[in-house]
PDB file of N, CA and C in Angstrom:
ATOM      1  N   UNK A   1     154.824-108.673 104.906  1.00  0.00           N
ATOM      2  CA  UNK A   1     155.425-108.448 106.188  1.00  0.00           C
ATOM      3  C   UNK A   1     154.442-107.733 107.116  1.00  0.00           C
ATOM      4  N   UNK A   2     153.854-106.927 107.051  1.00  0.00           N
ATOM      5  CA  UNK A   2     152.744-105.980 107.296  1.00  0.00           C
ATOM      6  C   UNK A   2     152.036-106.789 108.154  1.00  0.00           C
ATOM      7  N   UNK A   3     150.973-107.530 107.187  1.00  0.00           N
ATOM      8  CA  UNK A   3     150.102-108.918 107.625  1.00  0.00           C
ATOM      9  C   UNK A   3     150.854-109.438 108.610  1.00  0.00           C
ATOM     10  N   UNK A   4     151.677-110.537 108.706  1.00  0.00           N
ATOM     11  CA  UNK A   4     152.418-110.911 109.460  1.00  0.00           C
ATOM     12  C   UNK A   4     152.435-110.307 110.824  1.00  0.00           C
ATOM     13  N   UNK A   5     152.696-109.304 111.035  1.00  0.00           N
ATOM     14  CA  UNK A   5     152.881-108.113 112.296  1.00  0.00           C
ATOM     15  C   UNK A   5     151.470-107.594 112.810  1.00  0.00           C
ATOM     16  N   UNK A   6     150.805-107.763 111.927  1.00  0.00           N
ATOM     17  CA  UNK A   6     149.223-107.851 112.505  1.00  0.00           C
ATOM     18  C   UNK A   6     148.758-109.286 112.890  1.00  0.00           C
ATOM     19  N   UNK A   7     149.142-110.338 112.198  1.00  0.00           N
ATOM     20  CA  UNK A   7     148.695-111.657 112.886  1.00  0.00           C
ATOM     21  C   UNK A   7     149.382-111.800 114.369  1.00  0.00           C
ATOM     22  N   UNK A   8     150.293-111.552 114.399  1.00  0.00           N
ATOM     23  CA  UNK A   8     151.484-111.813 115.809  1.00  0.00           C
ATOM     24  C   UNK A   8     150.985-110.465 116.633  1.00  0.00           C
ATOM     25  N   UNK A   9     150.212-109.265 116.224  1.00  0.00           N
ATOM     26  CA  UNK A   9     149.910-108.251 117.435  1.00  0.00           C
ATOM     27  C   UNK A   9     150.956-107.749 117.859  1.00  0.00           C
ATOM     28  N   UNK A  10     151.872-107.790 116.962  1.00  0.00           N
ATOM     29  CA  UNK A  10     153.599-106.890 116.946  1.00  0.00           C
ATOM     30  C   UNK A  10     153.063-104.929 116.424  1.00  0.00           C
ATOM     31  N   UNK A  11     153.773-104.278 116.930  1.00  0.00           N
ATOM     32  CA  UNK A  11     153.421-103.055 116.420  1.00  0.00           C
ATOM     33  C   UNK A  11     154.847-102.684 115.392  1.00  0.00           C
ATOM     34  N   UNK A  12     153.926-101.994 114.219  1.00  0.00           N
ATOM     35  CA  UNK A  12     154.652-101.567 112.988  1.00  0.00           C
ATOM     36  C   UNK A  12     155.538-100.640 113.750  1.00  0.00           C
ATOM     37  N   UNK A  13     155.535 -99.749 114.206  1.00  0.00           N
ATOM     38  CA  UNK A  13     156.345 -98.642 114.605  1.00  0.00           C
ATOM     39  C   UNK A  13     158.099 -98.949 114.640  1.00  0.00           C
ATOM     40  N   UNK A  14     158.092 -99.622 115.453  1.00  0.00           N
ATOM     41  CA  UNK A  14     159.701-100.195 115.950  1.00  0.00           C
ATOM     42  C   UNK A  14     160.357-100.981 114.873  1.00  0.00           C
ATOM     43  N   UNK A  15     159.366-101.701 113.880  1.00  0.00           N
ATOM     44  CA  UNK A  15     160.386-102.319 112.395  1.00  0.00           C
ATOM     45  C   UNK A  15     160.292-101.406 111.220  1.00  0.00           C
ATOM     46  N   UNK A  16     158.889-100.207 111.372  1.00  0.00           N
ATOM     47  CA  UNK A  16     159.054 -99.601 110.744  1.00  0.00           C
ATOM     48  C   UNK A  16     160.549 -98.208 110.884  1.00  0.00           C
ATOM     49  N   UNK A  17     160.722 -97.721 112.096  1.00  0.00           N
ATOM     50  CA  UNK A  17     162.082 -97.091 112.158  1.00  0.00           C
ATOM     51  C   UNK A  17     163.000 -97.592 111.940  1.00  0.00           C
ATOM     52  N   UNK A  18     163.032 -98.878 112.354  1.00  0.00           N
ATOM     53  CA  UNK A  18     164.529 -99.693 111.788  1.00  0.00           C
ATOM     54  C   UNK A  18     164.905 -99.865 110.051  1.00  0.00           C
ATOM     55  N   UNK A  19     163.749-100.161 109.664  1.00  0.00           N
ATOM     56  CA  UNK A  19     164.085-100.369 108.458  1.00  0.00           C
ATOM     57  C   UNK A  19     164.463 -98.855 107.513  1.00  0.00           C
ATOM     58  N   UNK A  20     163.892 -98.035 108.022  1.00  0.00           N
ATOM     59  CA  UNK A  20     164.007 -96.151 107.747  1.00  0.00           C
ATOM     60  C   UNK A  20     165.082 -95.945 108.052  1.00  0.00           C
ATOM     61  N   UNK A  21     165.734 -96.093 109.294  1.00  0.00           N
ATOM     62  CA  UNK A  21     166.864 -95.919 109.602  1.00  0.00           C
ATOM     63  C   UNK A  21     168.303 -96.629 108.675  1.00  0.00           C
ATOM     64  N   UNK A  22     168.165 -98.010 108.523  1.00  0.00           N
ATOM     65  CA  UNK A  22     168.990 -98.445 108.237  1.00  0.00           C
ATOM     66  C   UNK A  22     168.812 -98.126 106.424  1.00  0.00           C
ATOM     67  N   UNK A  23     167.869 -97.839 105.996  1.00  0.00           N
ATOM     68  CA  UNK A  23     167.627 -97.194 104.250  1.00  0.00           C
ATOM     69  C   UNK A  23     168.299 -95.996 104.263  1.00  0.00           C
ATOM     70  N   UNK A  24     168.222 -94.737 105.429  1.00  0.00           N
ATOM     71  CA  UNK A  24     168.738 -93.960 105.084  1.00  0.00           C
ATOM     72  C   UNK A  24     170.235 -94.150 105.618  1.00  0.00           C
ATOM     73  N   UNK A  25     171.078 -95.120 106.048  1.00  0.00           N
ATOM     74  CA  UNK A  25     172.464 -95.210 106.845  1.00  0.00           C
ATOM     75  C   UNK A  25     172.684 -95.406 105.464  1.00  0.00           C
ATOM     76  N   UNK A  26     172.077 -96.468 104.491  1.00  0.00           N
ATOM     77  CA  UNK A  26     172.710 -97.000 103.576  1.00  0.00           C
ATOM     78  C   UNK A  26     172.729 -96.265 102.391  1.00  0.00           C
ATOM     79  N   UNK A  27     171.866 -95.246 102.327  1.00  0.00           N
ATOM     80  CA  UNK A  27     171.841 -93.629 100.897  1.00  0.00           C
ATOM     81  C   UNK A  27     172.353 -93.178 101.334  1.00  0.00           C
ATOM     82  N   UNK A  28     172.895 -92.903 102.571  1.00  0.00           N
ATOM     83  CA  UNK A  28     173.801 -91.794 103.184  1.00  0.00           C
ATOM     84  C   UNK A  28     175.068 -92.681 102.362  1.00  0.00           C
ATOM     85  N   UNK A  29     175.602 -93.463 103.156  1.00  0.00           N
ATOM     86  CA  UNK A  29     176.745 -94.233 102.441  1.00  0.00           C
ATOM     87  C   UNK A  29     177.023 -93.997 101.116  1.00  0.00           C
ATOM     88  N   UNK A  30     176.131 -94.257 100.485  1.00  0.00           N
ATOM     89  CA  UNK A  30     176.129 -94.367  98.955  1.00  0.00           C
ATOM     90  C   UNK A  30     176.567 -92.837  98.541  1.00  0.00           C
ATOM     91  N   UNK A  31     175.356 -92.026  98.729  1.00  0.00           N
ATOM     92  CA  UNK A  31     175.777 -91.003  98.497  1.00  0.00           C
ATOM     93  C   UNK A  31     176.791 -89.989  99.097  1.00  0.00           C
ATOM     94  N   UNK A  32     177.517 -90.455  99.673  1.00  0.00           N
ATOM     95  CA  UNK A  32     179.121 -90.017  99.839  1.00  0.00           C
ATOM     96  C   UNK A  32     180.277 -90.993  99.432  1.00  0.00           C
ATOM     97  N   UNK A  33     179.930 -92.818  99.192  1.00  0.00           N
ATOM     98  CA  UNK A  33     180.368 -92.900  98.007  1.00  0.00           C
ATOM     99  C   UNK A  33     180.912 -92.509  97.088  1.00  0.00           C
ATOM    100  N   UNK A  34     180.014 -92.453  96.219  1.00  0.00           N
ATOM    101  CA  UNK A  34     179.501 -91.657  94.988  1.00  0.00           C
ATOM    102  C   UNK A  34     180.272 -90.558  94.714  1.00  0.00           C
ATOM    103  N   UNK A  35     179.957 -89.201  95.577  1.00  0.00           N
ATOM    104  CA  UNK A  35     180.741 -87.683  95.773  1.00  0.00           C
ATOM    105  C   UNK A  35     181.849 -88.463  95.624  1.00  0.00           C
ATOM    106  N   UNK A  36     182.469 -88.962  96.399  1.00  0.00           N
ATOM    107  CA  UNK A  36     183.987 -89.289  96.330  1.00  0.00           C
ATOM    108  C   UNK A  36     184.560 -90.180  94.947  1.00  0.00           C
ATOM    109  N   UNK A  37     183.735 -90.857  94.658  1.00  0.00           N
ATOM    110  CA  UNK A  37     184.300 -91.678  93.175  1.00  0.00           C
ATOM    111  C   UNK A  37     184.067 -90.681  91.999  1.00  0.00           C
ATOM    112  N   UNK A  38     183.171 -90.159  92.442  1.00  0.00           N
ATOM    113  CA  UNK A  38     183.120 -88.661  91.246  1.00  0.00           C
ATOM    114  C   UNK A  38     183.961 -87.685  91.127  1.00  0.00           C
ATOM    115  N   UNK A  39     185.004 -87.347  91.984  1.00  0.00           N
ATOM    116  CA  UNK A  39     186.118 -86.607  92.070  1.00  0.00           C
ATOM    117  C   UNK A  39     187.136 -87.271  91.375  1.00  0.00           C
ATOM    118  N   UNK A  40     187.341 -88.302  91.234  1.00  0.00           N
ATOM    119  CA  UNK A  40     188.026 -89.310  91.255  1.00  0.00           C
ATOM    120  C   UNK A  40     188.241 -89.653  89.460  1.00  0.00           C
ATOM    121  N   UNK A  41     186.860 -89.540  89.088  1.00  0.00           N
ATOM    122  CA  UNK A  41     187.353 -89.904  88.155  1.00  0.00           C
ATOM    123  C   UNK A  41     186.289 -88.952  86.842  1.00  0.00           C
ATOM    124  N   UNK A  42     185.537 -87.657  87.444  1.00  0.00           N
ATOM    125  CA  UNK A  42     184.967 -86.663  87.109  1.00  0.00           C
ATOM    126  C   UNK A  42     185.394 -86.293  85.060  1.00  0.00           C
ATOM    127  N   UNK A  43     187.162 -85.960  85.084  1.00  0.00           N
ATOM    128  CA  UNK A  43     186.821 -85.733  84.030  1.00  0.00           C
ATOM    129  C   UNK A  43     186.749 -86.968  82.979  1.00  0.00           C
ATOM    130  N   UNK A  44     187.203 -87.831  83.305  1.00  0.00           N
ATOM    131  CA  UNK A  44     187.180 -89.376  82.342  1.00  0.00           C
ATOM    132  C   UNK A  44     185.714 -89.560  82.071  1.00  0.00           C
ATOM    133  N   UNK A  45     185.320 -89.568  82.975  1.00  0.00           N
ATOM    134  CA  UNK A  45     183.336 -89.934  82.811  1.00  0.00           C
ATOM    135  C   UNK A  45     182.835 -88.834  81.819  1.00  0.00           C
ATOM    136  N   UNK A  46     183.202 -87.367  82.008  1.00  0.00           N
ATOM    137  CA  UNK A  46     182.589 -86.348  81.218  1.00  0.00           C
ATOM    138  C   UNK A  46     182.932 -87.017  79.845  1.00  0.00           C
ATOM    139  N   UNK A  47     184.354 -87.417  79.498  1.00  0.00           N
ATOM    140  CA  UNK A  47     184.849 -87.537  77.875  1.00  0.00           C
ATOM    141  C   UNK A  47     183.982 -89.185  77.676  1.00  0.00           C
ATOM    142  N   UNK A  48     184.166 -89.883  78.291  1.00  0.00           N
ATOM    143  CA  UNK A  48     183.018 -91.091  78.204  1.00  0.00           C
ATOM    144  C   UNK A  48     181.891 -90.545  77.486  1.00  0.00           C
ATOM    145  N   UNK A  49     180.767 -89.676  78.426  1.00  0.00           N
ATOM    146  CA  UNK A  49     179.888 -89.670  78.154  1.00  0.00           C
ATOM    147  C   UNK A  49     179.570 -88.792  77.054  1.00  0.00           C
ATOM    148  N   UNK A  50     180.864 -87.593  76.560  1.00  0.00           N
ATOM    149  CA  UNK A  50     180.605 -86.729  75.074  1.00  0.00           C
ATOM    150  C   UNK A  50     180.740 -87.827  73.971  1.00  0.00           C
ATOM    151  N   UNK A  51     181.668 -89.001  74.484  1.00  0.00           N
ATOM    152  CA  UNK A  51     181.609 -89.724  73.288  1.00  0.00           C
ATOM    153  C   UNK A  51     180.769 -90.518  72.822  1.00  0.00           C
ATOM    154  N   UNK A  52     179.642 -91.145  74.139  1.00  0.00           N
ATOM    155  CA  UNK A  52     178.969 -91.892  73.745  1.00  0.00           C
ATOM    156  C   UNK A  52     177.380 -91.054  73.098  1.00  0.00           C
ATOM    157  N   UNK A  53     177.592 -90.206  73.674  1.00  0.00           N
ATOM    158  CA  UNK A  53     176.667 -88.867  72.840  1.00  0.00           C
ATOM    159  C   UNK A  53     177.316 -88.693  71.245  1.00  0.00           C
ATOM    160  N   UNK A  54     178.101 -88.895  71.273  1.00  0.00           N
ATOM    161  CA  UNK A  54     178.455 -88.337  69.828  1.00  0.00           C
ATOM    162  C   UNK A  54     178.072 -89.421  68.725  1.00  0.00           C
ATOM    163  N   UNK A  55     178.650 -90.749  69.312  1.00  0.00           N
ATOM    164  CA  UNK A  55     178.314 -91.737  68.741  1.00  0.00           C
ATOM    165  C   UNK A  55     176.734 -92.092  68.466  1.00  0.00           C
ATOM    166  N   UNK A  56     176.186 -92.280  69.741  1.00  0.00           N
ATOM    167  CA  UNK A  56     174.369 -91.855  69.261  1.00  0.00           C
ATOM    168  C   UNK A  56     174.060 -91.403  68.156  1.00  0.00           C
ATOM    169  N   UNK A  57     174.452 -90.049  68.300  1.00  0.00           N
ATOM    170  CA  UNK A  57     173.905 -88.890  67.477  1.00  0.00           C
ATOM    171  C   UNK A  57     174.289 -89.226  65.840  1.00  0.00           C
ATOM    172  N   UNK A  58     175.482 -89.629  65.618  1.00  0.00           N
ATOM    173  CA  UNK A  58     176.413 -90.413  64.223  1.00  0.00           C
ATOM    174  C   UNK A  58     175.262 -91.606  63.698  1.00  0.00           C
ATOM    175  N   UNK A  59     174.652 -91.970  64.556  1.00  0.00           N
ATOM    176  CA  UNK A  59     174.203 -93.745  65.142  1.00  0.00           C
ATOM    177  C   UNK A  59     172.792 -93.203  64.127  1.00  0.00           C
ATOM    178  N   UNK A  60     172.117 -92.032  64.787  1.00  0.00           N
ATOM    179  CA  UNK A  60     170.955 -91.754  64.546  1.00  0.00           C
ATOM    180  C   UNK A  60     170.811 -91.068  62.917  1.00  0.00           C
ATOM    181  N   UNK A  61     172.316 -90.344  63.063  1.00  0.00           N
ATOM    182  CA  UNK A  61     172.005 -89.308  61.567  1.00  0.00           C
ATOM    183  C   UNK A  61     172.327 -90.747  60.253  1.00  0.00           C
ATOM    184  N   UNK A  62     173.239 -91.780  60.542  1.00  0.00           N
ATOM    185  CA  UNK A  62     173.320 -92.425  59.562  1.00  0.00           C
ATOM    186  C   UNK A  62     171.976 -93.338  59.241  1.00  0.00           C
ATOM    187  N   UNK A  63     171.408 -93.802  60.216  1.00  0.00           N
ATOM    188  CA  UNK A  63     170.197 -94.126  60.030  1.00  0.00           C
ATOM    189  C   UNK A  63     169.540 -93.212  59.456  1.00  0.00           C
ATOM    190  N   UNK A  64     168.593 -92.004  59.840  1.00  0.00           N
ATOM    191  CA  UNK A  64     167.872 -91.348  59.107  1.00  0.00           C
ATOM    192  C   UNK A  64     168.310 -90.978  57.520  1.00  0.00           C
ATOM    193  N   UNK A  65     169.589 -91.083  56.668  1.00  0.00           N
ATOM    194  CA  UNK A  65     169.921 -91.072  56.129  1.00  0.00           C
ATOM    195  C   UNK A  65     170.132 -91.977  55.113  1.00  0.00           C
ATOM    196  N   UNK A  66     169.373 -92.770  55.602  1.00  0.00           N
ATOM    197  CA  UNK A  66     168.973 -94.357  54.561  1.00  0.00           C
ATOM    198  C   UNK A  66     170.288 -95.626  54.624  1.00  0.00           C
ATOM    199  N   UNK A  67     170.849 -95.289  55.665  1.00  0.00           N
ATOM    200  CA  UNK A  67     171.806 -96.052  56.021  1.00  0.00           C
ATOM    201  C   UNK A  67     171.316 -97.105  56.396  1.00  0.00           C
ATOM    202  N   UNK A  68     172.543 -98.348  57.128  1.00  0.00           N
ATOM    203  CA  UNK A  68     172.192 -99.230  58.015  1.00  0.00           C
ATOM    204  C   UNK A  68     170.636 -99.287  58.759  1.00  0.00           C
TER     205      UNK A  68
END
């Protein structure tokens, strides 16, 4: 794209803010998103993720243990 804007004698400046602009409209979004689906469903995800830790950890000790 760069190239391009140098063959045509277009200046970077004006697609470069747009595209900055509209990256950060769209992390902004996201990340208030996000905050909000995390309230939402905060403690379910915590017990999700102790379990899938636990399971790992089960995953790993039966292996080292000459298991599976």
């Amino acid at each position: 794209m760069g190239l391009s804007f140098s063959i045509l004698n277009h200046g970077i400046w004006g697609p470069a803010a747009l595209i900055g602009g509209v990256t950060f409209g769209v992390c902004l979004t996201g990340f208030e998103f996000g905050r909000r689906i995390g309230r939402l469903f905060e403690r379910g995800a915590r017990m999700l993720g102790g379990f899938i830790l636990i399971g790992i950890g089960v995953k790993i000790l039966i292996e080292h243990l000459g298991g599976a």
